[in-house]
Structure formats: C-alpha cells, structure tokens
N, C-alpha and C. Protein backbone atom coordinates (compact mmCIF):
# COMPACT_ATOMS: atom_id res chain seq x y z
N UNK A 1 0.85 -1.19 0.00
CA UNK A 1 0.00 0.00 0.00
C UNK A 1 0.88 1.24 0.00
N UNK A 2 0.23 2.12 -0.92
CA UNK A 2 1.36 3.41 -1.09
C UNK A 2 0.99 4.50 -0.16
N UNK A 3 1.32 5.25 0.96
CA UNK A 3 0.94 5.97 1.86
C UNK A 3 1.52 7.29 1.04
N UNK A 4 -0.37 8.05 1.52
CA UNK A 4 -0.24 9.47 0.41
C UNK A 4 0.83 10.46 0.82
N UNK A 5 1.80 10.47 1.84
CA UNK A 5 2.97 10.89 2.10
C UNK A 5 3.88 10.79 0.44
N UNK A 6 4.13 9.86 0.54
CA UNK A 6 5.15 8.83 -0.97
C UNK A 6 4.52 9.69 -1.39
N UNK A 7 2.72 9.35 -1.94
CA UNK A 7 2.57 10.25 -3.30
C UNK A 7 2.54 11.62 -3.58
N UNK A 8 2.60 12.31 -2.56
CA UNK A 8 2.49 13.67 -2.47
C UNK A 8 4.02 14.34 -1.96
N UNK A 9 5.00 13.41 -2.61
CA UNK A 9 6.15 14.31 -1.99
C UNK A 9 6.54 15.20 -2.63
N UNK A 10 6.51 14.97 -4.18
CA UNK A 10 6.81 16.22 -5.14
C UNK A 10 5.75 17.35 -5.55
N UNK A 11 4.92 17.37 -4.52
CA UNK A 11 3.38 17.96 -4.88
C UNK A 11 3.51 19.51 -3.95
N UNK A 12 3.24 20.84 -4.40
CA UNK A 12 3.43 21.38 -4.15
C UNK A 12 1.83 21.95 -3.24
N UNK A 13 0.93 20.80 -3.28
CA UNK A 13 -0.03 21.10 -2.50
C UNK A 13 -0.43 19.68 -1.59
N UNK A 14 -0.98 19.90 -0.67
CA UNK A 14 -0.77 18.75 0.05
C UNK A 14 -2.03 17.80 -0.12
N UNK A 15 -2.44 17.00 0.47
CA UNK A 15 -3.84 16.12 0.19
C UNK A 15 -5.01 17.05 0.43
N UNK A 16 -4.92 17.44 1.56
CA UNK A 16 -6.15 18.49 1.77
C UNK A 16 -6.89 19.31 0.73
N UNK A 17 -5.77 19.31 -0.09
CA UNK A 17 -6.17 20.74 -0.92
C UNK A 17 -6.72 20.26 -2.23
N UNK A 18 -6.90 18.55 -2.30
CA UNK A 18 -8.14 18.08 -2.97
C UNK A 18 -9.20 17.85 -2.59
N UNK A 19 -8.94 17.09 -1.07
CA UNK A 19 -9.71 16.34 -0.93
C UNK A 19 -11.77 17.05 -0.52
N UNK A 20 -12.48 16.36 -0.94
CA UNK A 20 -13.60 16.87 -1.28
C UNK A 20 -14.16 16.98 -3.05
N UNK A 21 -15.30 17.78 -3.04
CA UNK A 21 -15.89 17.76 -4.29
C UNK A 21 -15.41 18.78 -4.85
N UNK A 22 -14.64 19.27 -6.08
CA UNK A 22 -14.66 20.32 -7.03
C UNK A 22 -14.57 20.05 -8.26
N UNK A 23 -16.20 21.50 -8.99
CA UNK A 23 -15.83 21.88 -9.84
C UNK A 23 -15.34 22.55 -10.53
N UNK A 24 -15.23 22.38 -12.08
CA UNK A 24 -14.12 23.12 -12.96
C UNK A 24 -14.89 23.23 -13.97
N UNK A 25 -15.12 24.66 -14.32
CA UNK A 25 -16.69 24.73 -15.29
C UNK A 25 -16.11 25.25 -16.11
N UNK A 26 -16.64 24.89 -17.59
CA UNK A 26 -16.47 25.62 -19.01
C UNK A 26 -15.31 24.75 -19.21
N UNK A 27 -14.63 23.49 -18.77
CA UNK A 27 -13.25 22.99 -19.46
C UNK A 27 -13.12 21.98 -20.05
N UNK A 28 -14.60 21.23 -20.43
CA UNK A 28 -14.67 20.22 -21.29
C UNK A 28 -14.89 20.99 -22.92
N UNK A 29 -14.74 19.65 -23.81
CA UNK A 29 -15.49 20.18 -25.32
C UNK A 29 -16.51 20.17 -25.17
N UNK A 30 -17.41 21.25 -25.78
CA UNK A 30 -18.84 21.03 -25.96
C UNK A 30 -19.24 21.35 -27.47
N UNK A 31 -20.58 21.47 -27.54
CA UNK A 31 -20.83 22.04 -28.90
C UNK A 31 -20.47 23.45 -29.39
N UNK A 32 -20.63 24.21 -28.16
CA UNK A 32 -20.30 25.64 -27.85
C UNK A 32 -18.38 26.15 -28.51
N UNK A 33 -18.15 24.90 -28.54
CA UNK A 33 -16.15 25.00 -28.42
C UNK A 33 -16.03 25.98 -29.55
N UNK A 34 -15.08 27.07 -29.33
CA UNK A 34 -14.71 27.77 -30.93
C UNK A 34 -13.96 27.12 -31.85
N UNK A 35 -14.62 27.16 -32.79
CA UNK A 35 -13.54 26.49 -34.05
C UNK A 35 -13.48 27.91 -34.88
N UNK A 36 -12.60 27.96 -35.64
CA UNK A 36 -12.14 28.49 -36.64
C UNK A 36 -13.13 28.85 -37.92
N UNK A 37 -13.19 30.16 -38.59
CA UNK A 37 -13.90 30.57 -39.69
C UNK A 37 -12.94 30.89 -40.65
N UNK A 38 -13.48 29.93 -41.74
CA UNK A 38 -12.11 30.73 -42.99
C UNK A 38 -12.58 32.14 -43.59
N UNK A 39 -12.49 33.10 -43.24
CA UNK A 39 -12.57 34.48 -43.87
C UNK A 39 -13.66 34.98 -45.04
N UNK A 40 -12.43 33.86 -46.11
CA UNK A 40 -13.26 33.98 -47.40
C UNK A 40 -14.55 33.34 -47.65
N UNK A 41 -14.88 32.42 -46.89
CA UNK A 41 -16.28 31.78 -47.20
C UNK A 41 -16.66 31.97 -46.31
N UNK A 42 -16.35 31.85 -44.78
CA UNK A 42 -17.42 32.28 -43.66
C UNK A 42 -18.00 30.99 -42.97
N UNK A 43 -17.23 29.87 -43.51
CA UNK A 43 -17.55 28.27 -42.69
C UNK A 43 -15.71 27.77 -41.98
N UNK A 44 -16.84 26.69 -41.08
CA UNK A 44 -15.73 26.45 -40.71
C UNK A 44 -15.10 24.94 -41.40
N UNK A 45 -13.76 25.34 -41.47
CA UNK A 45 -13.18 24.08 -41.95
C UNK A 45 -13.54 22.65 -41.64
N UNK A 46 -13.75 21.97 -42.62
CA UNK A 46 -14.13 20.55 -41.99
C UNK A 46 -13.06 20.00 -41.12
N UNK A 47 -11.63 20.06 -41.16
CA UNK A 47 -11.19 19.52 -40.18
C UNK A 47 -11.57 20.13 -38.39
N UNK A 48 -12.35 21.12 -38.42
CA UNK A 48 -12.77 21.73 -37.48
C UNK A 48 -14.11 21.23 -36.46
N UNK A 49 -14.59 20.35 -37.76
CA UNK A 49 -16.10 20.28 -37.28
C UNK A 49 -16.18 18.62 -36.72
N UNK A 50 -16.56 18.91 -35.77
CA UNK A 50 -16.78 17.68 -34.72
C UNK A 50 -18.24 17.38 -33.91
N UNK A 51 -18.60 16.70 -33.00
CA UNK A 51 -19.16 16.41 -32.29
C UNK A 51 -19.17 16.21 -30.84
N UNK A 52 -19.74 16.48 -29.93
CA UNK A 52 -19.27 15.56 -28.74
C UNK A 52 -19.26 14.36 -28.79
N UNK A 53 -19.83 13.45 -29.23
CA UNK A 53 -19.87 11.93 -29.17
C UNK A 53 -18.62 11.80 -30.03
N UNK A 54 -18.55 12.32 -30.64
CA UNK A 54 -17.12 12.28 -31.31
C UNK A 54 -15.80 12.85 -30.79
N UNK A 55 -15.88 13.40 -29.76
CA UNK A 55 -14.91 13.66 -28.93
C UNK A 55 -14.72 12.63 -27.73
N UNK A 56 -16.00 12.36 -27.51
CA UNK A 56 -15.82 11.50 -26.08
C UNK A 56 -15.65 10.00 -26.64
N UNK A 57 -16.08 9.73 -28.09
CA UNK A 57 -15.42 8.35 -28.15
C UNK A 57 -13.75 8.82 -28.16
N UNK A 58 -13.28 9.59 -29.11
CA UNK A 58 -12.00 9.30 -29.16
C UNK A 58 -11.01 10.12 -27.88
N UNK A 59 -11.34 10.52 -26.98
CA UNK A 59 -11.46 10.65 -25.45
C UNK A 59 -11.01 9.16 -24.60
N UNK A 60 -12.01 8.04 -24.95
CA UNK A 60 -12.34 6.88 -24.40
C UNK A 60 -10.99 5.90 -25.53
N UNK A 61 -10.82 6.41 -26.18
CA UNK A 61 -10.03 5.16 -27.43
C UNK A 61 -8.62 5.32 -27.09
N UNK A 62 -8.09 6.32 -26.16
CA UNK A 62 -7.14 6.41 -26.05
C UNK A 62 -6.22 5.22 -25.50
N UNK A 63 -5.34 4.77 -25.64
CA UNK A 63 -5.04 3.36 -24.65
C UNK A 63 -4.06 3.47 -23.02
N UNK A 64 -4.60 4.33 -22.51
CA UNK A 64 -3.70 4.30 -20.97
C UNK A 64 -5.06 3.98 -19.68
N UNK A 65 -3.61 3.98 -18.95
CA UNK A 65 -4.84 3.22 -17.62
C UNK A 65 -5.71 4.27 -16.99
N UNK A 66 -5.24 5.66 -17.26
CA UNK A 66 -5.99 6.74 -16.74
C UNK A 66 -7.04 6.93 -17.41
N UNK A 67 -7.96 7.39 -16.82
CA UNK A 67 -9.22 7.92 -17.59
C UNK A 67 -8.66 8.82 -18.68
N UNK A 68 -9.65 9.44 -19.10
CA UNK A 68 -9.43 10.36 -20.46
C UNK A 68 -10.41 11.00 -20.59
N UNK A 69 -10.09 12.74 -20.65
CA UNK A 69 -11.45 13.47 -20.94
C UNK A 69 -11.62 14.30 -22.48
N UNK A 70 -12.31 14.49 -23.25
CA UNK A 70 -12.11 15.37 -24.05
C UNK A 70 -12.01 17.31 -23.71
N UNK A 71 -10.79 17.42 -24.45
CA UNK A 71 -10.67 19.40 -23.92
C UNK A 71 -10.84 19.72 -24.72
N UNK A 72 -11.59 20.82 -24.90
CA UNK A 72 -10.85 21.69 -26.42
C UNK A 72 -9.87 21.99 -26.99
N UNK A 73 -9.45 22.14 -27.78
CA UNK A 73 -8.34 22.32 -28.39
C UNK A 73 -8.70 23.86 -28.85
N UNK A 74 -7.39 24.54 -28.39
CA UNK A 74 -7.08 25.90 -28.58
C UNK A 74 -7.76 26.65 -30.86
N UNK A 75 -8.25 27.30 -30.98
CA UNK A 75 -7.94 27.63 -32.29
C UNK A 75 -7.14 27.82 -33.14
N UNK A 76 -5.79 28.44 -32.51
CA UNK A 76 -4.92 28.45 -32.48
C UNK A 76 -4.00 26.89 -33.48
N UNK A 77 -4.00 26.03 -32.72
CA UNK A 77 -3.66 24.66 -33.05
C UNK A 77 -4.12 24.20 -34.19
N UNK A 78 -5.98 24.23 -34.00
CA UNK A 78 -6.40 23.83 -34.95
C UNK A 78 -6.22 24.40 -36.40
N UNK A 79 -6.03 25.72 -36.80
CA UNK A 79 -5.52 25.81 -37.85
C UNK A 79 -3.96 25.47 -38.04
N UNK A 80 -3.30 25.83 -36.88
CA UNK A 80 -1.66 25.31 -37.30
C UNK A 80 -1.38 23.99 -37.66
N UNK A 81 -2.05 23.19 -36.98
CA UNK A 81 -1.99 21.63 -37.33
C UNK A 81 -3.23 21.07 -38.15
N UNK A 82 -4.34 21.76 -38.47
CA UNK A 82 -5.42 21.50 -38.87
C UNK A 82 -5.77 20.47 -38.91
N UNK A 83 -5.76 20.58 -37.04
CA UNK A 83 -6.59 19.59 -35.89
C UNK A 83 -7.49 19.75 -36.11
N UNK A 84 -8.53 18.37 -35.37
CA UNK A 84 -10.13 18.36 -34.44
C UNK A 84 -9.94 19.15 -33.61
N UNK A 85 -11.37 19.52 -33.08
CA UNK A 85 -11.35 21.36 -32.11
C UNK A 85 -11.68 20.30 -30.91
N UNK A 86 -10.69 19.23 -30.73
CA UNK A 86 -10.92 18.72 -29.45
C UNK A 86 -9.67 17.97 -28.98
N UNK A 87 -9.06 17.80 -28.08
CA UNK A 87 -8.11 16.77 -27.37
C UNK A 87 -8.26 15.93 -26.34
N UNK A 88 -7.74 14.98 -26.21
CA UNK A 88 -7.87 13.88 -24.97
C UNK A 88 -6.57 14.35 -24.19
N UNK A 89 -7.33 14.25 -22.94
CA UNK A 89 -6.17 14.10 -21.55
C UNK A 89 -6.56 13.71 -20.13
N UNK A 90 -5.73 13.41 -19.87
CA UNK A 90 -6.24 12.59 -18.27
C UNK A 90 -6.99 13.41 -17.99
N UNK A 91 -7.78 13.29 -17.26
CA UNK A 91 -9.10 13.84 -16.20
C UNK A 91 -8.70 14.81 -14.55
N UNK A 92 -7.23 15.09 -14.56
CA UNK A 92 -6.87 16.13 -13.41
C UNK A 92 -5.52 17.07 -14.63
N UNK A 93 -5.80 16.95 -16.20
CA UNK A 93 -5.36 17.60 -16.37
C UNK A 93 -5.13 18.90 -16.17
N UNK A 94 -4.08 19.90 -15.97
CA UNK A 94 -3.81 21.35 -15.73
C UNK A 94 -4.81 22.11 -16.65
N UNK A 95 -5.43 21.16 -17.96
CA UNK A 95 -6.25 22.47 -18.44
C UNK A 95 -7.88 22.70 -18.04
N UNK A 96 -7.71 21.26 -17.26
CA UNK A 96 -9.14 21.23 -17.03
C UNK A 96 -9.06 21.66 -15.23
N UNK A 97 -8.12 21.58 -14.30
CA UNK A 97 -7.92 22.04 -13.05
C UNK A 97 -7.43 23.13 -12.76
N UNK A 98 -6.85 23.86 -13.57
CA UNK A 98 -6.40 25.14 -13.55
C UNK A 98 -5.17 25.36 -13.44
N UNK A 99 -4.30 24.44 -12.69
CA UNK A 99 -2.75 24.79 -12.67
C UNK A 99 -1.77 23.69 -12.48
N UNK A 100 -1.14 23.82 -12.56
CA UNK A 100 -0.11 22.45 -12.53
C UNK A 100 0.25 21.62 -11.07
N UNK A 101 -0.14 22.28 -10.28
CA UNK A 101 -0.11 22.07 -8.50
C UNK A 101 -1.34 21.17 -8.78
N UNK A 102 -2.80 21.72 -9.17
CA UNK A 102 -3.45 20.59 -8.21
C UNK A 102 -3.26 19.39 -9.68
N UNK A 103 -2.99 19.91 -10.89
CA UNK A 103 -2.89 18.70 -11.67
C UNK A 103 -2.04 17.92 -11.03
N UNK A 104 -0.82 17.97 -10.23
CA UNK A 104 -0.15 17.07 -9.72
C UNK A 104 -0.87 16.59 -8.37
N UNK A 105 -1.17 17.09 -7.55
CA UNK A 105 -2.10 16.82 -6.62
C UNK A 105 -3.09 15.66 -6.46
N UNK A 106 -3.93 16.31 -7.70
CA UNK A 106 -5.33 15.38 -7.82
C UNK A 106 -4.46 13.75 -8.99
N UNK A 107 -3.09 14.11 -9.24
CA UNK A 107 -2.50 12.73 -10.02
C UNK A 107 -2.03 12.09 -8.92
N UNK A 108 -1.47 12.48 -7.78
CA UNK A 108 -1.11 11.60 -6.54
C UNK A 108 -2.29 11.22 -5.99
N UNK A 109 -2.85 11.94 -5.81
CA UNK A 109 -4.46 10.93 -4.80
C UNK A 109 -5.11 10.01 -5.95
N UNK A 110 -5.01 10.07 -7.39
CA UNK A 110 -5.20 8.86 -7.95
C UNK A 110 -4.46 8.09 -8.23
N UNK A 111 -3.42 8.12 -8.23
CA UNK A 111 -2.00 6.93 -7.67
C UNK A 111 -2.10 6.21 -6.30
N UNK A 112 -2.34 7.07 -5.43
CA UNK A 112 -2.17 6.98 -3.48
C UNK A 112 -3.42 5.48 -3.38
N UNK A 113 -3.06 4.66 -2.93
CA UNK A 113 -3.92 3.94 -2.39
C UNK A 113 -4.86 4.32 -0.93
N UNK A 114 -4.07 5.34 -0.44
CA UNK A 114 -4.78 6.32 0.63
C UNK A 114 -5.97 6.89 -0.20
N UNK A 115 -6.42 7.37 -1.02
CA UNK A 115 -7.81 7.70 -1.71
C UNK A 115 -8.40 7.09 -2.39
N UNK A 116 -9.82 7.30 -2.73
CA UNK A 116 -10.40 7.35 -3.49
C UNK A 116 -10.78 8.35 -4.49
N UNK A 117 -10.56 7.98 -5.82
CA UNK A 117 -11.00 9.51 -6.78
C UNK A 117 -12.26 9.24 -7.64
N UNK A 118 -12.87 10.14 -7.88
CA UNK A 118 -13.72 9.90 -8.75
C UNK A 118 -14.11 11.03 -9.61
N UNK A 119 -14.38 11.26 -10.83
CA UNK A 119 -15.04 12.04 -11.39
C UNK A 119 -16.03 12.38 -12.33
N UNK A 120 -16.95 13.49 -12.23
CA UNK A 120 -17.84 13.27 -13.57
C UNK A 120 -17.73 14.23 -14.56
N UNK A 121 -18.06 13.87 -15.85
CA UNK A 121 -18.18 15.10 -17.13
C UNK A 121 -19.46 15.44 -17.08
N UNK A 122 -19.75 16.74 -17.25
CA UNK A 122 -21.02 16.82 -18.25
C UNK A 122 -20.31 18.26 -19.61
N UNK A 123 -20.65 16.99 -20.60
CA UNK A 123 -20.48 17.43 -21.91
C UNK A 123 -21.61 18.88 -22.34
N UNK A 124 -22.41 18.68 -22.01
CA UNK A 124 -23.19 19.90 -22.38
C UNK A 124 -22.73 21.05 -21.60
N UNK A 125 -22.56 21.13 -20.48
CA UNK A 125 -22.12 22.53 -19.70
C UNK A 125 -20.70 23.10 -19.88
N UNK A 126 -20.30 21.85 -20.11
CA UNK A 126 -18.54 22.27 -20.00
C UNK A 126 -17.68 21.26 -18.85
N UNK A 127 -18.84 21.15 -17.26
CA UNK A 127 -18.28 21.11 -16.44
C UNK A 127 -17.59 19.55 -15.66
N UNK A 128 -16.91 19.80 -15.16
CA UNK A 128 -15.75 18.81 -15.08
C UNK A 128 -15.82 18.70 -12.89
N UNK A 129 -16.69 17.57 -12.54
CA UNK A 129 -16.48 17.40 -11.11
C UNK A 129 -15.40 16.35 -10.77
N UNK A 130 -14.67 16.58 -9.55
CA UNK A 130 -13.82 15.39 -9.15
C UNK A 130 -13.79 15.26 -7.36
N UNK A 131 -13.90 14.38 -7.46
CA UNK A 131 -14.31 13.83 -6.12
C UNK A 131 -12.96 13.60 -5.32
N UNK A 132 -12.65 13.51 -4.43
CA UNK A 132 -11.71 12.97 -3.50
C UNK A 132 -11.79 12.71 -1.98
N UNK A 133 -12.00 11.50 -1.85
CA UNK A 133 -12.12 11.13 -0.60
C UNK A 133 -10.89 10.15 -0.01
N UNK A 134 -10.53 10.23 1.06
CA UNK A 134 -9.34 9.64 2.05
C UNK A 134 -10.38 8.09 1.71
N UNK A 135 -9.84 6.78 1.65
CA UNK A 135 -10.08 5.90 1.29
C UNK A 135 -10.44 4.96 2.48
N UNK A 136 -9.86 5.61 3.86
CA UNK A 136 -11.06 4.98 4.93
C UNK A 136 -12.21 5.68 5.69
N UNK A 137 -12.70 6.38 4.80
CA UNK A 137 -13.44 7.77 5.08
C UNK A 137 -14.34 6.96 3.83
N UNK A 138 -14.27 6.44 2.65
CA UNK A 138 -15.28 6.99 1.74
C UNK A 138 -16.18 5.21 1.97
C-alpha cells in the first residue's frame, strides 16, 4: 500500500487541498467550443467540425490506464496543425484544473492507495467534477 505521504512528496499542495468535491466549469469540449472561420467563405473548416460523441469516443479510445477526458483544443492549433477542435487528456489535467499544482495533486491521490477519486463530465455545460475522498473515510 502506497501511503499518500510517498505520493504527495513532489506535490506542491498537500492532500487536503483536494480532498472533497470540485468543480471546474467551461473545461470540457462542448458544442459551444470555438472552431475556426475561414474568412473567405465564412464556414468552418471541416477539419474543425466535430461532435461531442465524437470527442468523447475518441477521449475513451485512447489506450492508458488513466481515464481520459475530451478538452478543447485551442484555435490556435487547430488551424496550425489543422486539428479536431478537441483533445484527450487525463481527467486532473492542468487544463481542465487550472494549474499544474493541483494537476499534480489530484495525479497523486489517484495513484495513493490512501484515496479514493472519482469524477464526472457533463459534456453539455462544460463542467468537469472530481471527487476525493481519504479511502477509509469513503
């Protein structure tokens, strides 16, 4: 058993500062996501145009042991790489938690056999909940 000490040694926030319910609103893909307008015609590029079900399968297709959420992908990108207006990443990613502290944070309490994590999407709002409870507590 890994004691959340171990997992939280390189963590610049400590367990506390997950543990409980938070959300993180507006940081999933939704339908709402900006994509890109080409100028001259006034549509958006087909490599632009997506779905949610089409984000959250290929969200889910990814092959690691972590969950996987769909984010948006910046506009930016999508024309430079003329990406999908969506990306997969673990589920305490920094873009969906806000900073790189609790992304590391909320990645040790789902490593730590000291917790339990859990989280939910909702694709229509944006919003992104994650649960954390001490694992003889939940």
């Amino acid at each position: 058993m890994t004691s959340d000490n171990d997992q939280f040694h390189d963590c610049e926030l400590d367990p506390e500062a997950v543990i409980g319910t938070h959300t993180f609103e507006d940081v999933l893909f939704t339908d709402e996501t900006e994509t890109p307008v080409n100028m001259l015609t006034g549509e958006t590029p087909a490599h632009s145009q997506a779905t949610v079900e089409e984000a959250k399968e290929f969200a889910a297709s990814i092959d690691t042991e972590t969950p996987q959420i769909a984010l948006p992908a910046s506009v930016e990108s999508q024309v430079e790489t003329q990406s999908k207006p969506y990306t997969a990443a673990a589920f305490f990613h920094f873009k969906a938690t806000g900073s790189l502290e609790r992304h590391r944070a909320y990645h040790a309490a789902y490593e730590a056999d000291a917790f339990t994590v859990d989280f939910e999407t909702d694709y229509e709002s944006g919003d992104l909940t994650i649960t954390v409870e001490r694992a003889d507590e939940a």
